[in-house]
Protein backbone atom coordinates (compact mmCIF):
# COMPACT_ATOMS: atom_id res chain seq x y z
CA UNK A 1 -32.06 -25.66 14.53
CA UNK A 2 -29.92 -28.19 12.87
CA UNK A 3 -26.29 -27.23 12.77
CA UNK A 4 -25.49 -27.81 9.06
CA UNK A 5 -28.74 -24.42 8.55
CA UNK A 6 -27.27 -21.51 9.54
CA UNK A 7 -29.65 -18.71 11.09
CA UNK A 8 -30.20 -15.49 10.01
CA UNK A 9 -30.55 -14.42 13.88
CA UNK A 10 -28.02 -14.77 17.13
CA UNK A 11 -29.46 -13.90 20.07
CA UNK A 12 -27.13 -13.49 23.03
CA UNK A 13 -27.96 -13.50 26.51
CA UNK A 14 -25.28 -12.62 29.29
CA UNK A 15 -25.65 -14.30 32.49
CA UNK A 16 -24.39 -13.69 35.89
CA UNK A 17 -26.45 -15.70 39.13
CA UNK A 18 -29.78 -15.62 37.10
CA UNK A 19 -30.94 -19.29 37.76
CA UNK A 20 -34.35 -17.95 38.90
CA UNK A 21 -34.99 -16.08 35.64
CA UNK A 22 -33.10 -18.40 33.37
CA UNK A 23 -35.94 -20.68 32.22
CA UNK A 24 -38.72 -18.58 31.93
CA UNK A 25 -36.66 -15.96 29.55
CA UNK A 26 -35.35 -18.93 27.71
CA UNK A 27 -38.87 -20.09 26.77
CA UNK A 28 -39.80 -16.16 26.50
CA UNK A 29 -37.13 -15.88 23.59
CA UNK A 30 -38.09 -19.30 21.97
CA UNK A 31 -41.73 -17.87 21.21
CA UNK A 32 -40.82 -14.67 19.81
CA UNK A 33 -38.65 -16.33 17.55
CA UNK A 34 -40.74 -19.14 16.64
CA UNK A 35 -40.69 -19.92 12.72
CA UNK A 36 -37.69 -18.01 12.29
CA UNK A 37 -34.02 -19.47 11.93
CA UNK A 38 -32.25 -18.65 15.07
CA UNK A 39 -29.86 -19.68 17.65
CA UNK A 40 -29.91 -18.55 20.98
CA UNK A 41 -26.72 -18.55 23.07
CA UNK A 42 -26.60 -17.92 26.70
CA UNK A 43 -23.42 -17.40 27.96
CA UNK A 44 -22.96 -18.16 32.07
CA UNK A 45 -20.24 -15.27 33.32
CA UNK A 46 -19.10 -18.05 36.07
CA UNK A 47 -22.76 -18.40 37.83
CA UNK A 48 -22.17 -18.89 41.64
CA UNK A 49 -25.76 -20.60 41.98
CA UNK A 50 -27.90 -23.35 39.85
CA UNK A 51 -27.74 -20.86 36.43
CA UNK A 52 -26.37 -23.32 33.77
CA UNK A 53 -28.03 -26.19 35.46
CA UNK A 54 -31.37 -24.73 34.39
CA UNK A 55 -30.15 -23.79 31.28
CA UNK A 56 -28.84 -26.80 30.64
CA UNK A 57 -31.77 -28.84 31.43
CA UNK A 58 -33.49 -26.70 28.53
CA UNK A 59 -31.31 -27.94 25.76
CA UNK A 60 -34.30 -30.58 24.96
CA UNK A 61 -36.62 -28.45 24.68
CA UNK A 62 -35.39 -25.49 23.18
CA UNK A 63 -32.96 -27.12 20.20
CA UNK A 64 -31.99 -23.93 19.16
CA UNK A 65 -30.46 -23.24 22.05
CA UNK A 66 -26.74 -23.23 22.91
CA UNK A 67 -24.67 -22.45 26.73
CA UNK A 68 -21.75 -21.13 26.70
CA UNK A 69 -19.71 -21.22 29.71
CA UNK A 70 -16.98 -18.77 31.12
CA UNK A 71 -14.51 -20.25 33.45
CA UNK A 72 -13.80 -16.79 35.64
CA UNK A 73 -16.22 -13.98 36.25
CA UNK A 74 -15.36 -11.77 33.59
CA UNK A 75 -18.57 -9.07 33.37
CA UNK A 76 -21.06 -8.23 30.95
CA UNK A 77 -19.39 -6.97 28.27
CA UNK A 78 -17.21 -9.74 27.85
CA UNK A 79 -20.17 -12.37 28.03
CA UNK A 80 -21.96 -9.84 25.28
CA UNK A 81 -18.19 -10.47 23.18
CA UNK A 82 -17.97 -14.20 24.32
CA UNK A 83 -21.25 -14.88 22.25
CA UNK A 84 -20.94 -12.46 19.65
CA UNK A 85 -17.93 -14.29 18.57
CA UNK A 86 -19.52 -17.59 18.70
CA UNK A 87 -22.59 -16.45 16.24
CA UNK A 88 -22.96 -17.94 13.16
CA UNK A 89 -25.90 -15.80 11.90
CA UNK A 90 -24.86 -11.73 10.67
CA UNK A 91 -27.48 -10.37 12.93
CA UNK A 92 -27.10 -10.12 16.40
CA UNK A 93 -29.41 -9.68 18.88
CA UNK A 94 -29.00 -9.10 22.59
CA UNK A 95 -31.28 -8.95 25.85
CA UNK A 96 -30.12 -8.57 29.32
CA UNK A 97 -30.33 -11.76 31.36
CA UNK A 98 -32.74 -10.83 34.17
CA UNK A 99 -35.89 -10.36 32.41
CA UNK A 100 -36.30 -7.08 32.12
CA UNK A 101 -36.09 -6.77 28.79
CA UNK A 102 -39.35 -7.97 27.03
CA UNK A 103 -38.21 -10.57 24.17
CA UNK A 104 -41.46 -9.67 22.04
CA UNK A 105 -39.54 -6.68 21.43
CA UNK A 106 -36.71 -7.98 19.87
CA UNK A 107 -37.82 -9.54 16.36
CA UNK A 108 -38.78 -6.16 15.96
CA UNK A 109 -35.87 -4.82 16.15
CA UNK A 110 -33.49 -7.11 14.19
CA UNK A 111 -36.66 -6.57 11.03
CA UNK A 112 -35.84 -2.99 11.68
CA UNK A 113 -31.53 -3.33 11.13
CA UNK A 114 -32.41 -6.30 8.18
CA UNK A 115 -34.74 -3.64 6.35
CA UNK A 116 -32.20 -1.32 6.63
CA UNK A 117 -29.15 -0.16 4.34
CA UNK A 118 -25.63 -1.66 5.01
CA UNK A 119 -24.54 1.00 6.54
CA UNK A 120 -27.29 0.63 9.11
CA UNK A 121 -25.34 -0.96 11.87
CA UNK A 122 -27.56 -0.77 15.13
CA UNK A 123 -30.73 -0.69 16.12
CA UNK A 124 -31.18 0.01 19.80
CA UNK A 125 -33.75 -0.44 22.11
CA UNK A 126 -34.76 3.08 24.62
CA UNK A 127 -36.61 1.76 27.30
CA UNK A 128 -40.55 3.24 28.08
CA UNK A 129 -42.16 3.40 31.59
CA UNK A 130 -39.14 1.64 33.26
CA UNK A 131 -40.10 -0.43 36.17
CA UNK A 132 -36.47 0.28 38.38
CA UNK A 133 -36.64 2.74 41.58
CA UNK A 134 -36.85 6.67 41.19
CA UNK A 135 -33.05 6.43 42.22
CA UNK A 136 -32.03 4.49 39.30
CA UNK A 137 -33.54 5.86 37.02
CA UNK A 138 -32.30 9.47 37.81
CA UNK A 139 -28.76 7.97 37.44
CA UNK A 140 -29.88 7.02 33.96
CA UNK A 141 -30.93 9.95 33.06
CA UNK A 142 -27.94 12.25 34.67
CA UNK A 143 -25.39 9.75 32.64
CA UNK A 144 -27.21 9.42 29.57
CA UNK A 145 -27.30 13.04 29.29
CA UNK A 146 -24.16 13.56 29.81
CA UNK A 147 -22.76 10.88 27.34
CA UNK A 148 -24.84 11.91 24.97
CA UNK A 149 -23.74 16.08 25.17
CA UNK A 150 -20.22 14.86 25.25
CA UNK A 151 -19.92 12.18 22.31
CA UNK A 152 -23.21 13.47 20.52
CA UNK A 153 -24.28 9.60 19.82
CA UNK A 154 -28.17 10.48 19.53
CA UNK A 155 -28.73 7.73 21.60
CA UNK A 156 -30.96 8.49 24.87
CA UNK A 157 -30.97 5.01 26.47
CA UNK A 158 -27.54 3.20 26.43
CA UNK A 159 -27.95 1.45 29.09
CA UNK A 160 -31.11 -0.99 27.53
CA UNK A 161 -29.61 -4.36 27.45
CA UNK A 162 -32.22 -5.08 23.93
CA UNK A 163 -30.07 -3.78 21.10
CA UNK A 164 -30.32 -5.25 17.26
CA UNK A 165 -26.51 -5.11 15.31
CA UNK A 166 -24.50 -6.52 12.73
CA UNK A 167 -21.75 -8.96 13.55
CA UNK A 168 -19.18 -8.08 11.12
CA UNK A 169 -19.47 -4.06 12.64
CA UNK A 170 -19.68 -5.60 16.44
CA UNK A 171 -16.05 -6.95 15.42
CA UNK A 172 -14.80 -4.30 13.86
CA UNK A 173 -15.11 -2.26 17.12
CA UNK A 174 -12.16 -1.73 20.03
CA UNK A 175 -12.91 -3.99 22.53
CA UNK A 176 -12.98 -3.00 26.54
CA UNK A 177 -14.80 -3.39 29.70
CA UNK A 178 -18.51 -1.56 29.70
CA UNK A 179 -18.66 -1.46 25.79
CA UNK A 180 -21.85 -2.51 25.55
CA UNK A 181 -23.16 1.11 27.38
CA UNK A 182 -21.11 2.72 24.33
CA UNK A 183 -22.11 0.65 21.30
CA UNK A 184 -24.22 3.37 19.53
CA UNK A 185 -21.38 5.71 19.94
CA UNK A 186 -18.28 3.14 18.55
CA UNK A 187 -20.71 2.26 15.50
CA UNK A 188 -20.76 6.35 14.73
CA UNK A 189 -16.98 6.02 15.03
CA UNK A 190 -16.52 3.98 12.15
CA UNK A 191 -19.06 5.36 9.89
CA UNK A 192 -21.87 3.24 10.73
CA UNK A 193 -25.21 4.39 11.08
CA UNK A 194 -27.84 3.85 14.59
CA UNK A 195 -31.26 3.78 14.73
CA UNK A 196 -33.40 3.71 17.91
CA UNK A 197 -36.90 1.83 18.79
CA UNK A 198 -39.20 2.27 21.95
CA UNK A 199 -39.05 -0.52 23.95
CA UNK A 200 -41.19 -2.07 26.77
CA UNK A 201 -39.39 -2.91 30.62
CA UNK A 202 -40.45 -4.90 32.96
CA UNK A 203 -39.82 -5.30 36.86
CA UNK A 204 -37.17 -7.86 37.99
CA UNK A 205 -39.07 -11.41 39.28
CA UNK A 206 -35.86 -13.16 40.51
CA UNK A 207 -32.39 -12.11 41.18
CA UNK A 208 -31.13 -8.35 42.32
CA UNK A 209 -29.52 -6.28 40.18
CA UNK A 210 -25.28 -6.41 39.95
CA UNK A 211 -24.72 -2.89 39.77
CA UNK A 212 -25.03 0.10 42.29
CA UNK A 213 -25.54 3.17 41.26
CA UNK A 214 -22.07 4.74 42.69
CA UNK A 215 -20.42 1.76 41.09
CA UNK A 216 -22.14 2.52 37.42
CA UNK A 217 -21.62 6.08 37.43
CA UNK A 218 -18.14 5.57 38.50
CA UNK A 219 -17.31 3.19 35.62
CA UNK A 220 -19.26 5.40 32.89
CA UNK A 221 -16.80 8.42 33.63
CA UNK A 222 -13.97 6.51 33.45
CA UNK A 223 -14.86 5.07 30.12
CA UNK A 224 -16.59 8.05 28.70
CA UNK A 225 -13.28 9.49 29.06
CA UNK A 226 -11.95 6.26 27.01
CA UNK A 227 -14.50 6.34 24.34
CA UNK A 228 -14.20 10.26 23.89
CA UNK A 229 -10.37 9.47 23.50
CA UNK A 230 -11.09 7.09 21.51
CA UNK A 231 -13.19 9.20 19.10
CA UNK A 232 -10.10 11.93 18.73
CA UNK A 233 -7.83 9.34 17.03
CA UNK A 234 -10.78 8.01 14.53
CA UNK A 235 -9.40 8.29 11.09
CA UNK A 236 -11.99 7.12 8.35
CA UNK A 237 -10.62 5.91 4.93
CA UNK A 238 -13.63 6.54 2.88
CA UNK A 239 -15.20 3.89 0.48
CA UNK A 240 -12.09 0.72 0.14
CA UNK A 241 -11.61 -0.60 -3.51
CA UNK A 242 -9.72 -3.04 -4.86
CA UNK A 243 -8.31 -1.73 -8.47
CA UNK A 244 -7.83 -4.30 -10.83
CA UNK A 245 -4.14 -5.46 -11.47
C-alpha cells in the first residue's frame, strides 16, 4: 500500500524464533486481505534464528508489509503494544505468529467490530477443535474458567492470539506484561463492549511453542490478581461533553 493511503486495517503479528513459519503466514495474511487497504506489521521480539531475514526478504512481494524490530526480548505483549502503536489504520487486528491461527478468519472478524456500534471495542476469536495436546488444552480450560468466574468478562477463550479491536480503546488501556490474555476484560473496564466469533486452529508446522504450562498458569494468577485489582479502582465518568463557553 502506498504510504501517503492510509488503511482501514493493521494487522499485527508478534514474533519470537518463528523463521520457519514466517513466510508462509505472511503470504497466508496477504490473501485474506487481498483488495482491502491494509498494512501488515510483524514485529521480531529479538529473533535468535533467521526470523526477520525471511521477513525481510518478503518486503517485495508483499508491499503492504512492514518489520518492526525489537532490540531486547521483551515478550508478547509488548510486541502486540510495539505494533499497535505503530498502526496507522483504527482497526486492529492480531494473529499469533506460529500459524496457528487461520488468517481466513480474521477479515471476518474486523467486518464484525466495523459493523458494530462505537462502543463495540473487541471482537475476539474462541478457538474450535484446537489442534494442541490434551494437556494444554485442560490448562486452558482450568484458567479460562477461572478468569472468567472471577472478572465475569464473558469471554471463554482468552488465550486465542486472533482478536479484532479498536486502536484508540487498545490505548486507552493500562499497559503490563500478559495483557493480551486480559484484553476482553480491560475493554469491560472502561465501558467498552466485546463480542466473540468461533474460530478455526490449526497444528503448529515449524517452531515449538514458548510457553509451558506451569509457566502460563503461574503468570495468569499473578496477573489475574492485577487485573481484578485493577477492576476495584475503575471509576467511569459517564458520557464527556464539552459545554460551550
Amino acid at each position: 500500500m502506498p504510504a501517503d493511503i492510509s488503511p482501514d486495517v493493521s494487522i499485527v503479528v508478534p514474533m519470537f524464533d518463528e523463521e520457519g513459519a514466517a513466510p508462509a503466514l505472511a503470504r497466508e495474511i496477504a490473501a485474506a486481505f487481498a483488495g482491502r487497504a491494509y498494512e501488515l506489521i510483524f514485529v521480531d521480539d529479538a529473533s535468535r534464528d533467521g526470523t526477520r531475514a525471511a521477513l525481510m526478504a518478503l518486503a517485495a512481494e508483499i508491499p503492504a508489509m512492514r518489520v518492526l524490530a525489537h532490540a531486547k526480548n521483551a515478550g508478547q505483549s509488548r510486541a502486540v503494544r510495539t505494533g499497535v502503536l505503530a498502526a496507522r489504520a483504527p482497526i486492529v487486528v492480531t494473529l499469533d505468529g506460529d500459524g496457528q491461527n487461520d488468517p481466513a478468519d480474521a477479515p471476518r472478524l474486523a467486518d464484525h467490530l466495523a459493523a458494530g456500534p462505537v462502543s463495540l471495542a473487541l471482537v475476539g476469536g474462541v478457538r474450535v477443535k484446537r489442534q494442541d495436546s490434551a494437556a494444554k488444552r485442560y490448562a486452558s480450560r482450568f484458567a479460562n474458567g477461572v478468569r472468567q468466574r472471577l472478572l465475569k468478562d464473558t469471554a471463554t477463550d482468552t488465550g486465542c492470539g486472533l482478536k479484532a479491536f479498536r486502536r484508540e480503546a487498545f490505548v486507552r488501556l493500562p499497559y503490563f506484561d500478559h495483557i493480551h490474555r486480559f484484553l476482553p476484560a480491560l475493554m469491560l473496564r472502561e465501558g467498552y463492549e466485546v463480542a466473540f466469533e468461533p474460530v478455526g486452529h490449526r497444528a503448529r508446522q515449524a517452531g515449538r511453542s514458548k510457553y509451558t504450562n506451569l509457566g502460563r498458569l503461574w503468570a495468569s494468577l499473578s496477573d489475574l490478581a492485577g487485573v481484578m485489582w485493577l477492576n476495584t479502582r475503575a471509576r467511569l465518568p459517564g458520557e464527556v461533553s464539552e459545554p460551550e463557553l
